[in-house]
Protein backbone atom coordinates (compact mmCIF):
# COMPACT_ATOMS: atom_id res chain seq x y z
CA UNK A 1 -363.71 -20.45 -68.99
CA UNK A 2 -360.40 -22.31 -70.14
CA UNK A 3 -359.01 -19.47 -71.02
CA UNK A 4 -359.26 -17.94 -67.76
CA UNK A 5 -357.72 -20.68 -66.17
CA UNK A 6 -354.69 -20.05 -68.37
CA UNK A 7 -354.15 -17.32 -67.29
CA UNK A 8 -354.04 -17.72 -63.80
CA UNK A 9 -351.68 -20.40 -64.71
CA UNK A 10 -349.65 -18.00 -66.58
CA UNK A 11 -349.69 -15.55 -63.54
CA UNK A 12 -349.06 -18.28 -61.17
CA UNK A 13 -345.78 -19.38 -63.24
CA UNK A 14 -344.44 -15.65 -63.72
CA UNK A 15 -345.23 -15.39 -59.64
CA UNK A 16 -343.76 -18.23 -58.46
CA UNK A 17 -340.36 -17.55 -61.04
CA UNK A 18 -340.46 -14.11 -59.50
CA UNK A 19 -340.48 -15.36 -55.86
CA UNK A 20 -337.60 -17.82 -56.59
CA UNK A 21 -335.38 -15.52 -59.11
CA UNK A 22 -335.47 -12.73 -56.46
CA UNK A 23 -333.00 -12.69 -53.47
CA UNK A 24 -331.77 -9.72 -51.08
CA UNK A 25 -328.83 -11.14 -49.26
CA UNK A 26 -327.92 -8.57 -45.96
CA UNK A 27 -324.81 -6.76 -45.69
CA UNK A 28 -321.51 -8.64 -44.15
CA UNK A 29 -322.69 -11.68 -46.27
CA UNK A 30 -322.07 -14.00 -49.01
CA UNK A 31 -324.33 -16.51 -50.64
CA UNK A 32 -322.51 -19.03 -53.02
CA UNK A 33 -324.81 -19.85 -55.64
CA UNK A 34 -324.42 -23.41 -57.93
CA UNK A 35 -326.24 -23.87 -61.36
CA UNK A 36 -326.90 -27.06 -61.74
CA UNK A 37 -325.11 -28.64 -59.38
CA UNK A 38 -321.58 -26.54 -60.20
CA UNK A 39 -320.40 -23.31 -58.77
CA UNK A 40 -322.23 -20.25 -60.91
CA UNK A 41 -321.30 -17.05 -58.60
CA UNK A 42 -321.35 -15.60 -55.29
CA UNK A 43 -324.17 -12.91 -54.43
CA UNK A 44 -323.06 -9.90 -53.21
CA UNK A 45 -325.23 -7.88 -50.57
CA UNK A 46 -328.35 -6.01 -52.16
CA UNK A 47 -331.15 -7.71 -54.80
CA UNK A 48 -330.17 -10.20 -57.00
CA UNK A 49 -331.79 -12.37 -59.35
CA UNK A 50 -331.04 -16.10 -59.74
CA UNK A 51 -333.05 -18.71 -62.72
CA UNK A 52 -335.42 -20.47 -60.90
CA UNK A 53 -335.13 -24.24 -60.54
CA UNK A 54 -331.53 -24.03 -62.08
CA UNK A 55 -329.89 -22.23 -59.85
CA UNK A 56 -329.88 -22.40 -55.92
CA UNK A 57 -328.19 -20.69 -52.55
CA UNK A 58 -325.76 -23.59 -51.85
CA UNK A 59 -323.88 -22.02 -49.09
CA UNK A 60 -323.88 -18.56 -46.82
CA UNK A 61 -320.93 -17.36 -45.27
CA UNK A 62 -320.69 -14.62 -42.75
CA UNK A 63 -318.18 -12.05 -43.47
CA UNK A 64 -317.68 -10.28 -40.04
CA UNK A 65 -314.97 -11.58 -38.17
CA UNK A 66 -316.15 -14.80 -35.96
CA UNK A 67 -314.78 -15.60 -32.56
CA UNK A 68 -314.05 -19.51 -31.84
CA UNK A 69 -313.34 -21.19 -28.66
CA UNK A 70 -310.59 -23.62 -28.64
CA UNK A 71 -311.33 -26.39 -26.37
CA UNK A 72 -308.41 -27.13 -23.33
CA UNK A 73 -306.72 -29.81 -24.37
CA UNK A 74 -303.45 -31.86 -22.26
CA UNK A 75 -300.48 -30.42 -23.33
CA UNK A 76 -296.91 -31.34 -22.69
CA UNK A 77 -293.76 -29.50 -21.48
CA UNK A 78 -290.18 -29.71 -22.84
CA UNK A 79 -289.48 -30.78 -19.17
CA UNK A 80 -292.31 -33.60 -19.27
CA UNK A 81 -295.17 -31.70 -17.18
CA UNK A 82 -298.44 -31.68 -18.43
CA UNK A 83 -300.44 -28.62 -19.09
CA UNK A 84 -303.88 -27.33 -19.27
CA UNK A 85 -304.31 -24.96 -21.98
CA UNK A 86 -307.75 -23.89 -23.71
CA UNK A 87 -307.81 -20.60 -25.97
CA UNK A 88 -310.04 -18.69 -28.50
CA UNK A 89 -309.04 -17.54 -31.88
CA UNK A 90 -310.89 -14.80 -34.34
CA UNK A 91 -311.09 -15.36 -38.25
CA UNK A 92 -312.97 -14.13 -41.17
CA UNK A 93 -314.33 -15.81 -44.41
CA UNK A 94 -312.17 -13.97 -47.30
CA UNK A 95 -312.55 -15.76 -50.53
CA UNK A 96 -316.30 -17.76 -50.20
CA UNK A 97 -315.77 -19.66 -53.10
CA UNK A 98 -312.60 -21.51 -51.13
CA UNK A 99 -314.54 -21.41 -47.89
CA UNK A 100 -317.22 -23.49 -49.47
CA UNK A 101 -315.06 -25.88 -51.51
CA UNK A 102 -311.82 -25.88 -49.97
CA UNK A 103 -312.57 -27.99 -46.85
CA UNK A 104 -315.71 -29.97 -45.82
CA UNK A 105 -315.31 -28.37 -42.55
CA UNK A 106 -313.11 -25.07 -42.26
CA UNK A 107 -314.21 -24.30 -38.29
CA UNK A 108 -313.72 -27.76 -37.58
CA UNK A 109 -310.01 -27.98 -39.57
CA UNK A 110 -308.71 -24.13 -37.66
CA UNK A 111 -309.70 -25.59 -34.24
CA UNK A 112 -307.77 -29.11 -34.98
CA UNK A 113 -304.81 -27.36 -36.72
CA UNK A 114 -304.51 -24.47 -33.12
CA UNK A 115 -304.82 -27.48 -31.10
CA UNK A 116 -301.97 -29.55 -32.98
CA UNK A 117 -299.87 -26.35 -33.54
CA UNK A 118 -300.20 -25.33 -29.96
CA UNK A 119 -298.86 -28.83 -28.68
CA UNK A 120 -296.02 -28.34 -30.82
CA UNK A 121 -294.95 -24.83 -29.19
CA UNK A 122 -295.49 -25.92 -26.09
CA UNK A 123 -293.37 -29.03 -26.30
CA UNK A 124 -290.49 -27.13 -27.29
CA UNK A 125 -290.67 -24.47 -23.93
CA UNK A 126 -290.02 -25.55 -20.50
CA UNK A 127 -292.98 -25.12 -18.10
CA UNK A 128 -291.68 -21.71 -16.70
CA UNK A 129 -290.88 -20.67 -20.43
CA UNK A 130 -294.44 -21.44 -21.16
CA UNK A 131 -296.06 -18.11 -18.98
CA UNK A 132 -293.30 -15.77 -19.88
CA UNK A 133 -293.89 -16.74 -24.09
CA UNK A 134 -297.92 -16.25 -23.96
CA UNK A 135 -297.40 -13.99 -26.70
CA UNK A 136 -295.00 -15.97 -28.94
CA UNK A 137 -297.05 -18.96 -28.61
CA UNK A 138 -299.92 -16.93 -30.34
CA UNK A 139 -297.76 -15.39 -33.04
CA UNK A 140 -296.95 -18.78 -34.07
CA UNK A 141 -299.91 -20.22 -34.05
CA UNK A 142 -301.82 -17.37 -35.64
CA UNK A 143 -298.85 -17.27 -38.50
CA UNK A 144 -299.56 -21.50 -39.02
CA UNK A 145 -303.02 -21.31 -39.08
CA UNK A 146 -302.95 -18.24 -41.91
CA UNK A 147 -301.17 -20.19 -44.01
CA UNK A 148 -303.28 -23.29 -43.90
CA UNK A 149 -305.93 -20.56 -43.88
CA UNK A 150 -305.42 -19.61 -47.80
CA UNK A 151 -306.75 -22.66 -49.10
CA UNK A 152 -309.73 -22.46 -47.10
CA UNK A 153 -310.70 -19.36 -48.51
CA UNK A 154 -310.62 -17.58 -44.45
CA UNK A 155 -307.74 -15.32 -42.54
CA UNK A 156 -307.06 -16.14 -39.12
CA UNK A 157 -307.01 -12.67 -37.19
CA UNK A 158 -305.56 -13.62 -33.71
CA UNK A 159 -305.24 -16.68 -31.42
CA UNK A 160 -305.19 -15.39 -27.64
CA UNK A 161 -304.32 -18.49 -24.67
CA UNK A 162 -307.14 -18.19 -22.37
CA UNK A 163 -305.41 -20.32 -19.62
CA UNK A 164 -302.63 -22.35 -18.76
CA UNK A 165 -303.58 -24.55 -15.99
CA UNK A 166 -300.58 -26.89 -14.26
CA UNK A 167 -301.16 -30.23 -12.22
CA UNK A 168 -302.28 -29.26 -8.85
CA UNK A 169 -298.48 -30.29 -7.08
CA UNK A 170 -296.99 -28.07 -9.66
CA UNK A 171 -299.31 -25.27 -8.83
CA UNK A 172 -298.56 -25.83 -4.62
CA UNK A 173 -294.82 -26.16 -5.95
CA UNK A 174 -294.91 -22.34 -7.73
CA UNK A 175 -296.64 -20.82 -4.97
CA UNK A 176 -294.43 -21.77 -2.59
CA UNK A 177 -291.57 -20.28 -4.90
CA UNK A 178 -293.90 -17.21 -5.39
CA UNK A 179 -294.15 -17.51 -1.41
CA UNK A 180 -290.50 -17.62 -0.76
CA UNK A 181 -289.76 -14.93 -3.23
CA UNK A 182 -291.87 -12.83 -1.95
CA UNK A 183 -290.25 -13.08 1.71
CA UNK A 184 -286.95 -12.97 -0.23
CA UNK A 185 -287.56 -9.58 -1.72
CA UNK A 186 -289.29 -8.49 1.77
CA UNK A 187 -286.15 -9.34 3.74
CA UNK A 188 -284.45 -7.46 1.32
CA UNK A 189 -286.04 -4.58 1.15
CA UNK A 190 -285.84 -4.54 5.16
CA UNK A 191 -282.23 -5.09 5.07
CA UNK A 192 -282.09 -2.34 3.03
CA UNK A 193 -283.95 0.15 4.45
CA UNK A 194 -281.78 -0.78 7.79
CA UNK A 195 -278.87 -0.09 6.36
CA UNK A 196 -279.86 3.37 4.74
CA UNK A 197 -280.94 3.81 8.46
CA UNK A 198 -277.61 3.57 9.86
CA UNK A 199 -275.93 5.65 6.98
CA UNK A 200 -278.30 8.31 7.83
CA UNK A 201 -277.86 8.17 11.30
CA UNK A 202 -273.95 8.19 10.73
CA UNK A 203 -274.25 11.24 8.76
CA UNK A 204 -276.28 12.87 11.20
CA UNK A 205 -273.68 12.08 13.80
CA UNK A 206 -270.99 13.43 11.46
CA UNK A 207 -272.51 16.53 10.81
CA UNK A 208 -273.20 17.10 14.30
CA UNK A 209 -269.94 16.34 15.39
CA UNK A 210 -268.46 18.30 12.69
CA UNK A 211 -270.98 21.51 13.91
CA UNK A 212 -269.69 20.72 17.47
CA UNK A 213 -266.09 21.39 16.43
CA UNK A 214 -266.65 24.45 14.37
CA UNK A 215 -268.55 26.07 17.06
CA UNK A 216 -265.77 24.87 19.67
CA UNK A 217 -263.17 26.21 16.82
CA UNK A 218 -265.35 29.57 16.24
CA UNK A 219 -265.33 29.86 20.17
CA UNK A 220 -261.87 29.37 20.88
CA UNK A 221 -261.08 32.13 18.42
CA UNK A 222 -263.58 34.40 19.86
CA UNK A 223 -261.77 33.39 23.84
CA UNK A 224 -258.37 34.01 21.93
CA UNK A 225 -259.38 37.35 20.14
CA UNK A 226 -260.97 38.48 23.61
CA UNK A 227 -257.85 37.49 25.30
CA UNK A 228 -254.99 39.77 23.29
CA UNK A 229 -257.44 42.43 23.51
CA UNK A 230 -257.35 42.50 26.98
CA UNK A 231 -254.44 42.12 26.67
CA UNK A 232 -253.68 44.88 24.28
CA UNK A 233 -255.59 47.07 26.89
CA UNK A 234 -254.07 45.78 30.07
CA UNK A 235 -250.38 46.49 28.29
CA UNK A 236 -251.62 50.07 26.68
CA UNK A 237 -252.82 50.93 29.95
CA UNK A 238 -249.53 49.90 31.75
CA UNK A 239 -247.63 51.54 29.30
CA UNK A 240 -249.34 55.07 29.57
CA UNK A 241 -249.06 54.27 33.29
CA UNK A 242 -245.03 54.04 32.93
CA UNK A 243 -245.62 56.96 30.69
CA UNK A 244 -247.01 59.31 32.83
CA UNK A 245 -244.36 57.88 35.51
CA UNK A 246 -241.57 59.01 33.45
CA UNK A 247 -242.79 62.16 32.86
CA UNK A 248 -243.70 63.10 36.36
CA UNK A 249 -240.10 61.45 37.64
CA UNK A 250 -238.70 63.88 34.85
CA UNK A 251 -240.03 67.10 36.02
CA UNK A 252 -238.33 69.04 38.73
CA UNK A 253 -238.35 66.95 42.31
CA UNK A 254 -239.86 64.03 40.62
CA UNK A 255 -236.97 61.61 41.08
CA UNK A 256 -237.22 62.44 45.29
CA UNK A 257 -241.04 61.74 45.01
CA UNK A 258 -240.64 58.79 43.37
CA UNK A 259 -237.75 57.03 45.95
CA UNK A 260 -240.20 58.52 48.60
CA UNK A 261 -243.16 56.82 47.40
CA UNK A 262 -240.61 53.74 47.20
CA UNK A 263 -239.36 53.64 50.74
CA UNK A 264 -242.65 54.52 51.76
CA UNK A 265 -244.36 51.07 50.26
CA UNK A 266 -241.35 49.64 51.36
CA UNK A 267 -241.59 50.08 54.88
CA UNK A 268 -245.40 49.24 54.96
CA UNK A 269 -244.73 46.17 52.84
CA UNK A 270 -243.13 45.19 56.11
CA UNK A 271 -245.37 46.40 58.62
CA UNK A 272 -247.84 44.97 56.41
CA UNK A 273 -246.21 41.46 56.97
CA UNK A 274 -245.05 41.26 60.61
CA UNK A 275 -249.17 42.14 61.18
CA UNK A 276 -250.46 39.12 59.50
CA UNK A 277 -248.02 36.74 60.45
CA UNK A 278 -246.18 35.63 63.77
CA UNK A 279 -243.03 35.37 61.74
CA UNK A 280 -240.96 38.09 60.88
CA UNK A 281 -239.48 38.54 57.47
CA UNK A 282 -236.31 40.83 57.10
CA UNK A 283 -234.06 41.36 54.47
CA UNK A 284 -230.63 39.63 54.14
CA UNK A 285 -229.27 43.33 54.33
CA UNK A 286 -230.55 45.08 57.31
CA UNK A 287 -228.77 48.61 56.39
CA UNK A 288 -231.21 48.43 53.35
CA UNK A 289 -233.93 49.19 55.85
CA UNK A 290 -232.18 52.20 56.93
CA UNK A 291 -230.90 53.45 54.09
CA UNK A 292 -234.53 53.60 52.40
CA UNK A 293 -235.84 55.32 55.10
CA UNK A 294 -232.71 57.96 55.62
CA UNK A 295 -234.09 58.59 51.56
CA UNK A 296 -237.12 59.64 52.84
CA UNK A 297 -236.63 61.79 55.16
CA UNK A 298 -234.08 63.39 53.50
CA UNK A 299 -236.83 63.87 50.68
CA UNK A 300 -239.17 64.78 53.37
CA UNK A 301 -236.90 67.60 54.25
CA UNK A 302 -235.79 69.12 51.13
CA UNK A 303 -239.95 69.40 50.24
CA UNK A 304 -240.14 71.20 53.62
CA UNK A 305 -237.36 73.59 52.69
CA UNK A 306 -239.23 74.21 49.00
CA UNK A 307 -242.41 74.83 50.93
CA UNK A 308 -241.00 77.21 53.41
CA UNK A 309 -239.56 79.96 50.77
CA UNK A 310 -242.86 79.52 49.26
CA UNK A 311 -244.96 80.23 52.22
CA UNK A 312 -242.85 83.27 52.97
């Protein structure tokens, strides 16, 4: 019966070593493991086996990356103005053997050291600097804190500034600016878009006007062109008309017919005038009268005497 006992005992012991010797530690960890009070090893992810009651788990780290808020704190200005500002930051354990032994608090010693860094950046920027250098701010105070971060065995990824919040005058004082600004750029833009108005409208005027002339231009030519064709005609007419005179006053009796057909318009030129007109209108030379019509009859007779030889 004592023997049996034994060996439960036995069983019992080689149970309860395997229970405590065996540990599985999940991926994206690290469990820091101290022998006797002193740093022994880390355990990697997988089954491992540890000597029970010597050895024990003294610290787990995380190794995926860890955000952190960074509470607001009061900072100020290079131009004395206090200044909201509250951010987050991301970092991952790296060397678990620092992170364990390296600082009694590592989340507590990144959140001081972006708190007292950030006051430092800020106090060198004037308030307005302070929105346009988000991004500069964080450089720097990602680039402090990875430094300090080597001896803590953890790497500081990024720092982002959640907000920047002014005193509440400051904040009426900026939107007024933003306000005015605003209307500045609106007035411009109106201006603007008056005067680029009035250019076009000028244009437009010039154009027409210089349309207007060319067609008044174009038409004068045409009214000039029609003009010395007509005349052109008018003087090619008249000039076959003197033509046709010459050659009829140079063929045989022409010359008689022609001071005929003279003394003839002649005399009702005047007969013509003493009709319409109460006043009489004679030449200076009266004989003139009677000489132009003596012409005519004497033309009158010598184309009786050429008809009468004929008709016999």
């Amino acid at each position: 019966m004592s023997q049996y006992w034994l060996w439960v005992l036995v069983v019992g012991v080689v149970v309860a070593f395997v229970i405590e010797g065996v540990r599985i530690v999940p991926q994206q960890s690290a469990w820091v493991i101290e022998r006797l009070g002193r740093f022994h090893g880390t355990l990697e992810p997988g089954l491992n086996l540890i000597i029970p009651f010597l050895d024990r788990v003294a610290y787990v780290h995380s190794l995926k990356e860890v955000p952190l808020d960074v509470p607001e704190q009061v900072c100020i200005t290079k131009d004395n103005t206090q200044l909201g500002v509250d951010g987050i930051l991301y970092y991952q354990v790296t060397d678990p053997r620092l992170a364990s032994y390296g600082s009694s608090n590592y989340v507590v010693a990144i959140v001081q050291l972006a708190q007292t860094t950030l006051r430092s950046e800020i106090g060198k920027m004037e308030l307005d600097k302070t929105f346009e250098s988000r991004d500069e701010i964080n450089r720097q105070i990602v680039q402090a804190l990875d430094e300090a971060g080597r001896n803590w065995g953890i790497k500081v990824l990024r720092y982002e500034i959640k907000s920047l919040t002014p005193p509440e005058t400051i904040l009426r004082s900026m939107q007024a600016q933003i306000t005015a600004e605003r209307e500045k750029r609106a007035l411009i833009a109106k201006s603007e878009g008056q005067r680029q108005e009035e250019i076009n409208l000028a244009d437009g005027a010039k154009q027409a006007s210089v349309l207007r002339s060319e067609g008044e231009k174009q038409a004068a030519i045409n009214k000039a062109q029609g003009d010395a064709t007509a005349i052109r005609v008018i003087a090619e007419a008249t000039a076959a008309g003197v033509r046709a005179v010459a050659e009829a006053i140079a063929d045989k009796g022409g010359l008689d017919a022609a001071n005929l057909k003279v003394a003839q318009q002649y005399v009702e030129a005047f007969a013509g005038l003493a009709r319409s007109s109460n006043t009489l209108i004679l030449p200076a030379n009266a004989a003139d009268i009677a000489g132009m019509v003596a012409t005519a009859m004497t033309v009158l007779d010598k184309t009786r005497q050429g008809q009468a030889p004929a008709s016999a």
